[in-house]
Protein backbone atom coordinates (compact mmCIF):
# COMPACT_ATOMS: atom_id res chain seq x y z
CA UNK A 1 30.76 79.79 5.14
CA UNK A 2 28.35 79.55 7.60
CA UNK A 3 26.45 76.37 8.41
CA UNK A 4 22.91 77.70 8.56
CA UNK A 5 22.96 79.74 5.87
CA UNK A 6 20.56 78.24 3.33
CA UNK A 7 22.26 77.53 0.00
CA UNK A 8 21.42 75.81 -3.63
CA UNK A 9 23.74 74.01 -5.70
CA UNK A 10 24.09 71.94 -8.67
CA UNK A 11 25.08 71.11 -12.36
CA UNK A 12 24.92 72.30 -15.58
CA UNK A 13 25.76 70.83 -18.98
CA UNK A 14 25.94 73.26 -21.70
CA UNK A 15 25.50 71.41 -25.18
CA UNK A 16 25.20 72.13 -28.74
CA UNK A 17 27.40 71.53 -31.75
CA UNK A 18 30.95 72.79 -32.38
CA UNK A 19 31.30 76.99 -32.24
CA UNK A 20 28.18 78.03 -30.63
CA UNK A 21 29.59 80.06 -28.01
CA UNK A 22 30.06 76.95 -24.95
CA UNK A 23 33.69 78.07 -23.76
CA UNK A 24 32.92 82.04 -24.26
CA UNK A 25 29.47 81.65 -22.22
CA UNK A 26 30.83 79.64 -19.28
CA UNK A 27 33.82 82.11 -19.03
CA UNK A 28 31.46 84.88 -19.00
CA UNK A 29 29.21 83.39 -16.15
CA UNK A 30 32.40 82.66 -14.52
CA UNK A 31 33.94 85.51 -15.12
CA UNK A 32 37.61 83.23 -15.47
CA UNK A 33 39.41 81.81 -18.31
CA UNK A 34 38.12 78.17 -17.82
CA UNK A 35 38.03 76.89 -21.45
CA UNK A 36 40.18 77.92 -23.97
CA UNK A 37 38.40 79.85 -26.97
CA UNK A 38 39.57 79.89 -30.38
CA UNK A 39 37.65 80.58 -33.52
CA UNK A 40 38.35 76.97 -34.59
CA UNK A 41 35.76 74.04 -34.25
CA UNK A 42 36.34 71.38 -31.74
CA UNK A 43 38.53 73.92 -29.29
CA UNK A 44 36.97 71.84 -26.34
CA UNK A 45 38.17 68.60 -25.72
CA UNK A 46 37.63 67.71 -22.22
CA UNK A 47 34.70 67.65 -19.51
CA UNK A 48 35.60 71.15 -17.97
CA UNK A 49 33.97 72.92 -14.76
CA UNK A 50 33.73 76.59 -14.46
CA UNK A 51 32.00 77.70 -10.87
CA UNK A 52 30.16 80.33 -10.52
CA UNK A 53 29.31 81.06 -6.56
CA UNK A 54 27.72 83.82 -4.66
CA UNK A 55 26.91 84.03 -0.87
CA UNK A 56 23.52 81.44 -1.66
CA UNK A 57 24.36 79.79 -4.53
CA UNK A 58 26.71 77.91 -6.67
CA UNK A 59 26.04 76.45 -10.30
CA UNK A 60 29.03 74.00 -11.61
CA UNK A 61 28.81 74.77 -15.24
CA UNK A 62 29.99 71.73 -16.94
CA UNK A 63 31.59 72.79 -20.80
CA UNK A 64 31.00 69.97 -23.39
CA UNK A 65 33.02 69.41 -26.08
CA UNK A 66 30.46 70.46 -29.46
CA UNK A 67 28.76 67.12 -30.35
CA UNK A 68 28.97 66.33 -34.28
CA UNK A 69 27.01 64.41 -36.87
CA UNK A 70 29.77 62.13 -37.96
CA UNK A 71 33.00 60.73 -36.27
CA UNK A 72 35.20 59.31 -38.57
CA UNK A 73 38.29 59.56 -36.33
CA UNK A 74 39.22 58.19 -33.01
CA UNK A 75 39.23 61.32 -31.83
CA UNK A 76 35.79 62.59 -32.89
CA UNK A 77 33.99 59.38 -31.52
CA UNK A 78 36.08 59.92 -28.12
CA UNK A 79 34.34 64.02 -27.86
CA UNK A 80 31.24 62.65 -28.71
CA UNK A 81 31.00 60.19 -26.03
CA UNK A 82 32.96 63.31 -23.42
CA UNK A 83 29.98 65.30 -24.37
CA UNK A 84 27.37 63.06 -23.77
CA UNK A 85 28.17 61.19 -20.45
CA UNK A 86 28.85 64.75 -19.23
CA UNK A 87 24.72 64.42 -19.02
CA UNK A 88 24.76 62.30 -16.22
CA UNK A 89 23.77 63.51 -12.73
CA UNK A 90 23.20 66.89 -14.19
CA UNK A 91 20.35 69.19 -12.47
CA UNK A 92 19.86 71.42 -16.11
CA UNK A 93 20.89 71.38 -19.27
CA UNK A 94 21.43 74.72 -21.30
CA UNK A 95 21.10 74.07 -25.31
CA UNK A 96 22.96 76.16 -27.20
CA UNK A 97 22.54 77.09 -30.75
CA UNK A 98 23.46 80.49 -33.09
CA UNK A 99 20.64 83.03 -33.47
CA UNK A 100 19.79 82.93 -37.21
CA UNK A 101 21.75 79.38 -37.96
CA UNK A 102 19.75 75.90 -37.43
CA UNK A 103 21.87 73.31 -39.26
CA UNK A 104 22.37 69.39 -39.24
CA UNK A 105 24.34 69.58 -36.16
CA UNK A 106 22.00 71.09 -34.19
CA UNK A 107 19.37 68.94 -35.29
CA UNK A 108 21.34 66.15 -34.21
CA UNK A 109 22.54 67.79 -30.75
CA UNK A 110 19.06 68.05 -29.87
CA UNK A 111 17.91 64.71 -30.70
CA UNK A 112 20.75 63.59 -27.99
CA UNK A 113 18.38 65.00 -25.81
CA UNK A 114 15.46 63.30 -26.34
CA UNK A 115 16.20 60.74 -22.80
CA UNK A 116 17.75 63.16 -20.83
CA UNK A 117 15.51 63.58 -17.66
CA UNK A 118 16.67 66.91 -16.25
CA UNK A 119 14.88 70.20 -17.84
CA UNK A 120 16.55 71.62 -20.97
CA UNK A 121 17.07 75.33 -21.72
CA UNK A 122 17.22 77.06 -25.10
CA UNK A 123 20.08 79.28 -25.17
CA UNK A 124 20.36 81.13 -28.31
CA UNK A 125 23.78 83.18 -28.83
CA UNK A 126 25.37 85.68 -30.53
CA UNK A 127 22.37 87.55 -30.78
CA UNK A 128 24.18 90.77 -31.00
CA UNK A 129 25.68 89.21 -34.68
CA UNK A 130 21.88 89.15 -36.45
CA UNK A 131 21.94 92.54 -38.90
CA UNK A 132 17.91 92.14 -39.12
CA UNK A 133 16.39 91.88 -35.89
CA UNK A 134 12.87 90.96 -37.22
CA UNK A 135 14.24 87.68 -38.17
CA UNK A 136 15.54 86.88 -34.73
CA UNK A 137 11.89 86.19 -33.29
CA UNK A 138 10.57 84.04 -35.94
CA UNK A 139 14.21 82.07 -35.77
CA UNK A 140 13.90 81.59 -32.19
CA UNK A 141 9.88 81.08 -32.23
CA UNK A 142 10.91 77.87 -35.17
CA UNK A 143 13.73 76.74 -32.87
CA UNK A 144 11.50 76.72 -29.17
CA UNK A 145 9.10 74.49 -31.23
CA UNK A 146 11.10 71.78 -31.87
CA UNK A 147 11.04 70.06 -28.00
CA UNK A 148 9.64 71.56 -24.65
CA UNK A 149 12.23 74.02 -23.14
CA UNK A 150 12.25 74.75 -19.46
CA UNK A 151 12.80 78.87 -20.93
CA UNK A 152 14.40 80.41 -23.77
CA UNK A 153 17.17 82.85 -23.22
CA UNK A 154 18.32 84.89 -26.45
CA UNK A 155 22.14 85.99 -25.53
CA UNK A 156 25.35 87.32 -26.58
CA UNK A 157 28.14 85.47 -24.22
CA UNK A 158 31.15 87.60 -25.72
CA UNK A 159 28.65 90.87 -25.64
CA UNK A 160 27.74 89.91 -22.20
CA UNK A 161 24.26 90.88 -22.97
CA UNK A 162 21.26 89.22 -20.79
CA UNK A 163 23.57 86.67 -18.71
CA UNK A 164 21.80 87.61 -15.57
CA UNK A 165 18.97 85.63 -17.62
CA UNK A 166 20.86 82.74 -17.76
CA UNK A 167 22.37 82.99 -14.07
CA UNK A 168 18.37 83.18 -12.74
CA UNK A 169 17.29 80.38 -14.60
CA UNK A 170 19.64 78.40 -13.43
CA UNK A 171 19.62 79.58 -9.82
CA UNK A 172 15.86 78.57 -9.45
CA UNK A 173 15.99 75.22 -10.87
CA UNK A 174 19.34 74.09 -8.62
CA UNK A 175 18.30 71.67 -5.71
CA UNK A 176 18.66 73.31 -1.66
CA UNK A 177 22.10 71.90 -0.15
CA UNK A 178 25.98 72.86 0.25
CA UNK A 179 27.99 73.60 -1.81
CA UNK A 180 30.35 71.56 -4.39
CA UNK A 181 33.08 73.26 -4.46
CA UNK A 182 35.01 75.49 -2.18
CA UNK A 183 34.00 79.61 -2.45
CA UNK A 184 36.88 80.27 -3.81
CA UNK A 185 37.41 77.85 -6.68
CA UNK A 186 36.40 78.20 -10.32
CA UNK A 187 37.02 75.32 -12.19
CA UNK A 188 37.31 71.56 -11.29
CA UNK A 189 40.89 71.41 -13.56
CA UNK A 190 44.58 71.83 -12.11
CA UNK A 191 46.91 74.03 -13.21
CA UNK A 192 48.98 70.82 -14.85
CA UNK A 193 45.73 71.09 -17.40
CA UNK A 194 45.64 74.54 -17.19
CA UNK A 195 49.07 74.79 -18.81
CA UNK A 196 48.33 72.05 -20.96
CA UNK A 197 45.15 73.85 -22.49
CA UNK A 198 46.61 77.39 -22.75
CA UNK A 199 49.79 76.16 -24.96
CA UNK A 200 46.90 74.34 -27.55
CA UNK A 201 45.03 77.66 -27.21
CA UNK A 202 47.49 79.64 -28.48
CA UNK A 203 48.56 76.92 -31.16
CA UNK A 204 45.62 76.74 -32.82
CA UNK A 205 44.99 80.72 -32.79
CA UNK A 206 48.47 80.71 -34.63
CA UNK A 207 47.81 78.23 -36.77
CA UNK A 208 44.16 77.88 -37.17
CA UNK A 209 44.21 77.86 -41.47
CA UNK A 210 47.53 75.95 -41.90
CA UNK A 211 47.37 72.99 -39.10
CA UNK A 212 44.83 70.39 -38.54
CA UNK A 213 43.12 70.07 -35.61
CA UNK A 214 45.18 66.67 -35.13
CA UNK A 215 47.87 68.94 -32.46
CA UNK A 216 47.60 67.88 -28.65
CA UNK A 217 49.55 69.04 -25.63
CA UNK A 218 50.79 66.72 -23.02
CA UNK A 219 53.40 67.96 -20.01
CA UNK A 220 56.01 66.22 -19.09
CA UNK A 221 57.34 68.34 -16.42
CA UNK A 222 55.73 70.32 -14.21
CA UNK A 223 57.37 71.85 -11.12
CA UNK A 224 55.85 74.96 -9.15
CA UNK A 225 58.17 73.95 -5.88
CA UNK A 226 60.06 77.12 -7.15
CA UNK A 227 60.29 80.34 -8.60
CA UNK A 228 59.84 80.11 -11.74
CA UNK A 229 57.52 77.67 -12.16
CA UNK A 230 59.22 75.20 -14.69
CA UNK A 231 56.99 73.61 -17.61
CA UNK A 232 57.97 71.26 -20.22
CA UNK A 233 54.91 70.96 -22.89
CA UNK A 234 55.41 68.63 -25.86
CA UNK A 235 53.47 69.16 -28.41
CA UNK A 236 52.36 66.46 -30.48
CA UNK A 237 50.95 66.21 -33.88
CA UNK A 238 50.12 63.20 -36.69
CA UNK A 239 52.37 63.88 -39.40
CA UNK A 240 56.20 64.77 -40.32
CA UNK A 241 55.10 67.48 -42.36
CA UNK A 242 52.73 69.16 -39.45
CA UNK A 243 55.71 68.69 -37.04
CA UNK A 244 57.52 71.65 -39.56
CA UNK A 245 54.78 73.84 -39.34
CA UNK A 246 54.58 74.07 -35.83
CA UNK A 247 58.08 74.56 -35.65
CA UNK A 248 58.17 77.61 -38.25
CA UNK A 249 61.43 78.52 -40.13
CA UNK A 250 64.04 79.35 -38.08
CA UNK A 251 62.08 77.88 -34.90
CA UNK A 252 59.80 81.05 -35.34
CA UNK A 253 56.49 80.16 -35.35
CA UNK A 254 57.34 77.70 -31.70
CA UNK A 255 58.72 80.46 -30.25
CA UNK A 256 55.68 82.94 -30.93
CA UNK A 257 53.28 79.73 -29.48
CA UNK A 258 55.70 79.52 -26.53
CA UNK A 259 56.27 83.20 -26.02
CA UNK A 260 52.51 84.25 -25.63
CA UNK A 261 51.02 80.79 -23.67
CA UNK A 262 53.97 82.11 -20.98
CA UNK A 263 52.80 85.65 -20.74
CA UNK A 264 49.51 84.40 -20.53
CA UNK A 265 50.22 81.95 -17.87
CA UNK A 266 52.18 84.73 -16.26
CA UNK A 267 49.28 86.63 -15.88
CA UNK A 268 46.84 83.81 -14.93
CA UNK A 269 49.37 82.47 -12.26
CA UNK A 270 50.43 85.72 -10.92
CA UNK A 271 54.43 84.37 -11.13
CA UNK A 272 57.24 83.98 -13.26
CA UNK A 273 57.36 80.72 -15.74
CA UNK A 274 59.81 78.75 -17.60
CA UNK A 275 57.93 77.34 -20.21
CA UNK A 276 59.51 75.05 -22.98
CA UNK A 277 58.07 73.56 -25.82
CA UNK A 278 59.51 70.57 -28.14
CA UNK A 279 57.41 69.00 -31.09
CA UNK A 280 56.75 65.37 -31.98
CA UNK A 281 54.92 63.26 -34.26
CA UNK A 282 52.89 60.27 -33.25
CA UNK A 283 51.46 59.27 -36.74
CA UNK A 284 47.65 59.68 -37.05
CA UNK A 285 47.17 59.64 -33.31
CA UNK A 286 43.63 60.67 -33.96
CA UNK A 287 42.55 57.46 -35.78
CA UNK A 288 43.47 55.35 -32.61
CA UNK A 289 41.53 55.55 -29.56
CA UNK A 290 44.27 54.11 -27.67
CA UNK A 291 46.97 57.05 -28.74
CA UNK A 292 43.67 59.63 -28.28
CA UNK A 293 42.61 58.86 -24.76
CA UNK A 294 46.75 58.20 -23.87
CA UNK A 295 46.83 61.71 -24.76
CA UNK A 296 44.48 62.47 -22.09
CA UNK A 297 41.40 62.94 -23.84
């Protein structure tokens, strides 16, 4: 990169509640698997960065976890407060909410919002989903009212409809100076997390009606001195009885989770992996924030 090129950079926080489209939207922009997407609330459970760069400018889009209106568990309380120190030191936020659907939790996402100093975009997704387009204007006319936005961007992120939108709005309001990240990197996570995060994915996809979303994934063993790169993933839930579903009969349903998180990390990795998976129960893990941010929330 050369050192007189003039270049912008900065940070993005996309927020909103659970299932508005954060993870889909940042991959898009990206144009990576950063975030793991699953039709399942509270998918995202960690501060992620997904980088988008070009020869002048880089935006660090920083996926929240959805924020929510109550937080009864350890767990929830934990997301809450990932989502909303993710604010700090951030240059825009993007506010994201479903064309046609206001609810509680958006109310209460944007009231979050009310201190934060940097500009704030309305984002509305899934556009493409709304049968009658004459109520799209009046919905999105109702939700620009409710605070000053910096713009209003109606999008679909799985579509890929009108992200060059979003990608110009951002590039004009990130400060002049180098870069954060190298040109060639795309997220801030390792591929320890990486692992970690595509093992839950396909977990929850599997068993998205039958298991709570009390499951995490830790590794205990990763080693990529070698071909193939050896991972052992244990995958943890809160109860005896979850521990059985995960495991299927016959060991079925653990060996469809392991079989497709190591094709896909085939493909993301570009190499051969030896992935194994074993299932244990640390009971109600998600009441105590202790066990919760242990688990490396």
């Amino acid at each position: 990169m050369s050192e007189t090129r003039d270049t912008r950079s900065g940070m993005v926080a996309l927020v909103g509640r659970p299932n508005v489209g954060k993870s889909t939207l940042v991959n898009a922009l990206v144009g990576e698997k950063v975030s793991i997407v699953t039709p399942k609330p509270q998918t995202t459970r960690h501060r992620i960065i997904g980088v988008y760069t070009r020869e002048d400018l880089q935006i660090a889009l920083v996926d929240t976890p959805g924020l929510h209106t109550t937080a009864k568990s350890a767990l929830n309380r934990v997301l809450n407060e990932t989502a909303v120190a993710s604010l700090a030191g951030i240059d825009l936020v993007l506010f994201m909410v479903e064309a046609g659907r206001w609810r509680d939790e958006d109310a209460a996402a944007l009231a979050r919002l009310a201190r934060v100093e940097a500009p704030v975009g309305l984002v509305i997704n899934k556009v493409d989903r709304v049968a009658d387009k004459t109520e799209l204007l009046p919905f999105i006319q109702s939700v620009s009212e409710k605070r000053e936005f910096a713009f209003v961007a109606p999008i679909s992120a799985q579509k890929g409809r009108n992200l060059d939108a979003i990608i110009a709005e951002c590039g004009t309001r990130m400060p002049a100076g180098p870069f954060l990240f190298p040109d060639d990197e795309y997220t801030d996570r390792n591929l320890r997390f990486i692992a970690a995060e595509t093992v839950r994915e396909k977990l929850t996809l599997f068993l998205q009606q039958e298991l709570p979303y009390s499951a995490a994934v830790e590794i205990e063993r990763f080693d990529s001195s070698d071909v193939p790169i050896e991972i052992h993933a244990c995958i943890w839930v809160s109860r005896e009885n979850h521990k059985a579903m995960v495991i299927g009969r016959g060991g079925q349903m653990l060996k469809k989770i392991g079989r497709a998180a190591r094709l896909d990390l085939v493909s993301r990795l570009d190499t051969r992996v030896d992935l194994r998976l074993w299932v244990k129960v640390r009971e109600n893990w998600i009441d105590s924030e202790a066990s919760v941010r242990d688990l490396g929330h």
